[in-house]
Protein backbone atom coordinates (compact mmCIF):
# COMPACT_ATOMS: atom_id res chain seq x y z
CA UNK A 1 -0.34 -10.84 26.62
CA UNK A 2 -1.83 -11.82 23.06
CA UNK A 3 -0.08 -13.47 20.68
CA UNK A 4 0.26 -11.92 17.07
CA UNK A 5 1.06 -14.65 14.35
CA UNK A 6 2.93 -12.22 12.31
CA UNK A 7 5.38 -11.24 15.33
CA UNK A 8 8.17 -12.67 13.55
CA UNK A 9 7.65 -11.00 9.71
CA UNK A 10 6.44 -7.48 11.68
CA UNK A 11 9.98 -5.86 11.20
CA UNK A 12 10.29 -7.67 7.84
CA UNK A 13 9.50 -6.26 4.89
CA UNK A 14 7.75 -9.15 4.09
CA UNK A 15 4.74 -7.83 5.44
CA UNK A 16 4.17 -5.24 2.99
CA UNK A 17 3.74 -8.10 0.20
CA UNK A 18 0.49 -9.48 2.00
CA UNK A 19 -2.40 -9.90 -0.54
CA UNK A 20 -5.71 -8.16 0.77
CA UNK A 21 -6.76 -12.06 1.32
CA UNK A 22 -3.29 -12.78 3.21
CA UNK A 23 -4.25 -10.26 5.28
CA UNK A 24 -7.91 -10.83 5.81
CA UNK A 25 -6.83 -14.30 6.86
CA UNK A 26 -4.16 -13.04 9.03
CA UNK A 27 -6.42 -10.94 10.87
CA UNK A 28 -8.81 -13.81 11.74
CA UNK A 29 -6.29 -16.18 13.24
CA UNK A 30 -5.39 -12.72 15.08
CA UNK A 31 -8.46 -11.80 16.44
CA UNK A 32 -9.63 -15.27 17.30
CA UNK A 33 -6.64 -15.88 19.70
CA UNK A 34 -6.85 -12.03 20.85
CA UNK A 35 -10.74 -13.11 21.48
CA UNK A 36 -9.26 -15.19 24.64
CA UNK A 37 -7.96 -12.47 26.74
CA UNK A 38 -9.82 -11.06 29.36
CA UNK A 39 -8.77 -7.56 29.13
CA UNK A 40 -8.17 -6.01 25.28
CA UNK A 41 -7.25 -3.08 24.56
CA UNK A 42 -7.37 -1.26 20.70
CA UNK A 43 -5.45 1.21 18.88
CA UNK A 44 -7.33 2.16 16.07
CA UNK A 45 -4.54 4.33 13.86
CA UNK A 46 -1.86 3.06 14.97
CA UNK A 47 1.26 4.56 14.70
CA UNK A 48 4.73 3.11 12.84
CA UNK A 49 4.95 1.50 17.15
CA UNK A 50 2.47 -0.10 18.78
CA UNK A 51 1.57 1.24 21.83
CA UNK A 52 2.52 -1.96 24.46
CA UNK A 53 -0.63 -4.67 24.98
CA UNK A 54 -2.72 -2.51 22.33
CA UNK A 55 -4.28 -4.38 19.18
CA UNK A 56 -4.51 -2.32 16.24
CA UNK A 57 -6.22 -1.45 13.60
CA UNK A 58 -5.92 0.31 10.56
CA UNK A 59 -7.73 1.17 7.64
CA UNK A 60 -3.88 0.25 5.20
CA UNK A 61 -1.82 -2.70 6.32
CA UNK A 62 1.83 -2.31 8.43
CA UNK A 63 4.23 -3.73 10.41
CA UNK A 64 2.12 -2.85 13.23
CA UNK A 65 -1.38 -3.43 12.33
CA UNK A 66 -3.67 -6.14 13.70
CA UNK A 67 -6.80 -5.89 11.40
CA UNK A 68 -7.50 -3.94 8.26
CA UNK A 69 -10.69 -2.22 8.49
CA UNK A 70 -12.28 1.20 7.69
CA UNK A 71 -12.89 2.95 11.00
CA UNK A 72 -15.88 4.96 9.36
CA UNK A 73 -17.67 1.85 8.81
CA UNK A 74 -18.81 -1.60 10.36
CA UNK A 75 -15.97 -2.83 12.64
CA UNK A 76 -15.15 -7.10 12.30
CA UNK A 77 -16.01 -6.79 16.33
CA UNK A 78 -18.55 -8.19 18.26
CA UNK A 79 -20.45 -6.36 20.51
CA UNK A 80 -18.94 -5.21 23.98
CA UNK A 81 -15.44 -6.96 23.25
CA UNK A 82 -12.77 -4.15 24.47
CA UNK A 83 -12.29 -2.26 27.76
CA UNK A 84 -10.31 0.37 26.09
CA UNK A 85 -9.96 2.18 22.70
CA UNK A 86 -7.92 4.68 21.41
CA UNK A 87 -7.82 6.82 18.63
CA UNK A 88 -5.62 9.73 18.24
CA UNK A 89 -5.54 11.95 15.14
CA UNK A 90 -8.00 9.32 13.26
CA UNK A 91 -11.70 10.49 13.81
CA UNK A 92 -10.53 14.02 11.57
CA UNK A 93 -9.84 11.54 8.43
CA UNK A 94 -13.24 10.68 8.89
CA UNK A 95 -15.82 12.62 6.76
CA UNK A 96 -17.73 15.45 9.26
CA UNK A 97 -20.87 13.26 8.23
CA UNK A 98 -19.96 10.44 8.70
CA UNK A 99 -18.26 11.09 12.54
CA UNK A 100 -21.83 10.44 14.41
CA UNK A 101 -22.12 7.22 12.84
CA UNK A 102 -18.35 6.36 13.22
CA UNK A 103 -18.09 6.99 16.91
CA UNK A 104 -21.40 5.20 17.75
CA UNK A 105 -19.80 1.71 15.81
CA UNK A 106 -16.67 2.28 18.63
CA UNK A 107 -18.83 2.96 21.50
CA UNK A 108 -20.84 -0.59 20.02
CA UNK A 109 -17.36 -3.00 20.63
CA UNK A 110 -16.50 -1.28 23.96
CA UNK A 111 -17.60 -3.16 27.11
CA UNK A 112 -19.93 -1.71 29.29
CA UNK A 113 -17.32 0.23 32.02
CA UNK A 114 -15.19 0.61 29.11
CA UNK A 115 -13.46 3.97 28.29
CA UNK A 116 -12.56 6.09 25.31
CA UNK A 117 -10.00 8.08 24.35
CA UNK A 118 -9.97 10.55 21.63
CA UNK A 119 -7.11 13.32 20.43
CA UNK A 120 -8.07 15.38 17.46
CA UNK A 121 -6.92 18.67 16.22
CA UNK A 122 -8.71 21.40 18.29
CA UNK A 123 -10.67 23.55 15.55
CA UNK A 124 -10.92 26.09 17.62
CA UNK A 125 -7.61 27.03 18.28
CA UNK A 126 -6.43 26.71 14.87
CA UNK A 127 -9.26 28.98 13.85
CA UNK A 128 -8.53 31.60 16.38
CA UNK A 129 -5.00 31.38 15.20
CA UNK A 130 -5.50 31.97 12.18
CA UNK A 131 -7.60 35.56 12.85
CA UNK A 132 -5.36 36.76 14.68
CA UNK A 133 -2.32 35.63 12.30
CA UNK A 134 -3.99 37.37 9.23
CA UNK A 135 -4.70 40.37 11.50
CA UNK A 136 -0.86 40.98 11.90
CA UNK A 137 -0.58 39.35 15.63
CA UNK A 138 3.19 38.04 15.83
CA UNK A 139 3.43 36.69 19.39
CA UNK A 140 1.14 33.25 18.53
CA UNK A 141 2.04 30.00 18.85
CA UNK A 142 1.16 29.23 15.07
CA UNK A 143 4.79 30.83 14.38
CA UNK A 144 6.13 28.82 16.37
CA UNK A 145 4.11 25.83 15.06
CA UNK A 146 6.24 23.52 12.51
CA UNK A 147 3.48 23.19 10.06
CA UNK A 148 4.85 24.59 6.92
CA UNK A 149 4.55 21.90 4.71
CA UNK A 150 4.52 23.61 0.98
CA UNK A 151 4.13 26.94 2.73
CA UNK A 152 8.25 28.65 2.84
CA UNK A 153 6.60 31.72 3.07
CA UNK A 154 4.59 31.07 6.31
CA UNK A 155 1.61 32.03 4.61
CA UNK A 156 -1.18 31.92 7.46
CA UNK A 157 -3.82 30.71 4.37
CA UNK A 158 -1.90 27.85 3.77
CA UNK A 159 -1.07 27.13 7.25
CA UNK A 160 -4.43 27.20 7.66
CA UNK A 161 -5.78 25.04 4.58
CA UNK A 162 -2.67 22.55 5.86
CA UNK A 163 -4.11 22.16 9.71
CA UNK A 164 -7.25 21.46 8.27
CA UNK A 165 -7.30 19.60 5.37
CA UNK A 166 -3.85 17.80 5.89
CA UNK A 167 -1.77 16.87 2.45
CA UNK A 168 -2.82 13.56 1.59
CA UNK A 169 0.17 11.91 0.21
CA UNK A 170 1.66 15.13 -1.02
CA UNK A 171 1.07 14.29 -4.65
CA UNK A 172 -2.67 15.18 -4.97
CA UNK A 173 -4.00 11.51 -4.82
CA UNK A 174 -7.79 12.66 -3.79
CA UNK A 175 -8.76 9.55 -1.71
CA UNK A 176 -5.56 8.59 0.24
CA UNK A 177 -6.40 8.01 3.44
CA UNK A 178 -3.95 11.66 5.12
CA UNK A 179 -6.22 13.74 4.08
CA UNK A 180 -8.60 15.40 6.73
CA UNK A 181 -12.12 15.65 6.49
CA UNK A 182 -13.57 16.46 9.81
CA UNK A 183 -13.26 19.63 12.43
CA UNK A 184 -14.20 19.31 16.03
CA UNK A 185 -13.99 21.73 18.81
CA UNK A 186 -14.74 20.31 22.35
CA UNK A 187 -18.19 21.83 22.30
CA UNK A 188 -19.04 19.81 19.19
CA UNK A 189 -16.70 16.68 20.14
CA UNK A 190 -18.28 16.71 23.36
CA UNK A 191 -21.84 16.18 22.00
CA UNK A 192 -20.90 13.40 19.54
CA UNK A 193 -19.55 11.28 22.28
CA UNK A 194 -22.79 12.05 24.54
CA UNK A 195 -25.05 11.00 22.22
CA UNK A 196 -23.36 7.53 21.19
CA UNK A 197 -23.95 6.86 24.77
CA UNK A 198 -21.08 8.01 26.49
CA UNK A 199 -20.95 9.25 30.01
CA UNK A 200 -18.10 10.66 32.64
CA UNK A 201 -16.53 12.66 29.57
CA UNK A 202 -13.63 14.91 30.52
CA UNK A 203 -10.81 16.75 28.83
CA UNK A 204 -7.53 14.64 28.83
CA UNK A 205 -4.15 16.50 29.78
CA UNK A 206 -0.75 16.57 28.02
CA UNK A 207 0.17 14.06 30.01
CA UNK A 208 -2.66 11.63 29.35
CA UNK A 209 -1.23 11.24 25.87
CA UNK A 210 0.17 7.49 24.81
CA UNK A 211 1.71 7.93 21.75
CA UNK A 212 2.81 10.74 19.51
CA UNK A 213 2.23 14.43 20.82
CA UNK A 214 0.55 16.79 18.39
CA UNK A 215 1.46 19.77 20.37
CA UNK A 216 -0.39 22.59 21.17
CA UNK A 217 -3.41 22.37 18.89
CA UNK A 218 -4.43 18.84 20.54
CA UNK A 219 -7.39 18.39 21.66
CA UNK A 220 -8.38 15.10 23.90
CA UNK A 221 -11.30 13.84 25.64
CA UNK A 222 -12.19 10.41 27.18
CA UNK A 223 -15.84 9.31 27.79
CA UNK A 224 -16.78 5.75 29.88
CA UNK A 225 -19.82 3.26 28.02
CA UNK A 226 -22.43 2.96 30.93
């Protein structure tokens, strides 16, 4: 099991008054004695828990956050250094332009035989929800949905432009990190993971899930690093 320096300040709120260079440091020490295990495993998005023998990483610093990094960009990893990564509900904060790029820098520190796991928000489903909501069907699952952040009215527009785009921070702060920025269906999720070298990639179940549950408008698929 690796050993996390800041184990003892994690449930402190102590950890929130880290400088950017605290943390920088931090993460070093971290990923230097994390480098000695055989078998790592990454989070990247982590949750408010970490998922049991995961590191983590996260582009804002938390109680349970390894390393501070932007997951669209150049990853403080060498090559071929974890046998598993997951990432669920983080590759849609990415810009849509960016995602091909992005997804070839995680496929770069996974070891060859490693796997991948991605959720997202399926596209699809939310669009085809969304027809049929604004043509008058009432038996969906979008009514059913929980989404109605700054929608009372259960608008299917706004439910829509929420799914999508997210709410940031609620405020209107344009570049927190909440907001989405990406839209995938399997089709096109599919071919992003094929062509950062992926193979064996397969639609994950319910079940398969680690973490937190998104519900019905999931959407996961694993791929394995030849």
């Amino acid at each position: 099991m690796s050993w996390d320096i800041r184990s003892s300040v994690r449930h402190s709120a102590l950890v929130w008054l880290f400088t950017p260079f605290q943390w920088m440091f931090l993460s070093r020490i971290t990923r230097a004695l994390n480098a000695r295990n055989a078998f790592r495993r990454l989070e990247i998005g982590p949750g408010p828990r970490r998922l049991p023998g995961f590191e983590t990483l996260n582009v804002v610093g938390g109680r349970s956050v390894d390393y501070i990094a932007d997951a669209s960009k150049r990853l403080p990893f060498s090559d071929r250094t974890f046998d598993l990564i997951y990432a669920s509900h983080i590759i849609e904060h990415i810009p849509w332009y960016q995602t091909a790029a992005a997804l070839r820098e995680w496929v770069r520190i996974l070891k060859s035989g490693g796997r991948i796991e991605i959720w997202t928000p399926d596209g699809l489903k939310i669009a085809r929800a969304f027809v049929a909501a604004e043509d008058g069907d009432s038996s969906l699952e979008y009514h059913n949905d929980g989404w109605w952040r700054f929608n009372e009215s259960k608008d299917p527009c706004i439910w829509m432009a929420g799914r999508c785009f997210s709410y940031g921070d609620g405020t209107g702060v344009a570049d927190h990190p909440n907001w989405h920025r990406a839209l995938f269906s399997e089709r096109h999720l599919r071919n992003l993971m094929t062509n950062a070298g992926l193979i064996d990639i397969h639609i994950l179940e319910r079940t398969d899930v680690r973490g937190h549950d998104h519900g019905w408008i999931n959407l996961g698929l694993a791929g394995t690093k030849p």
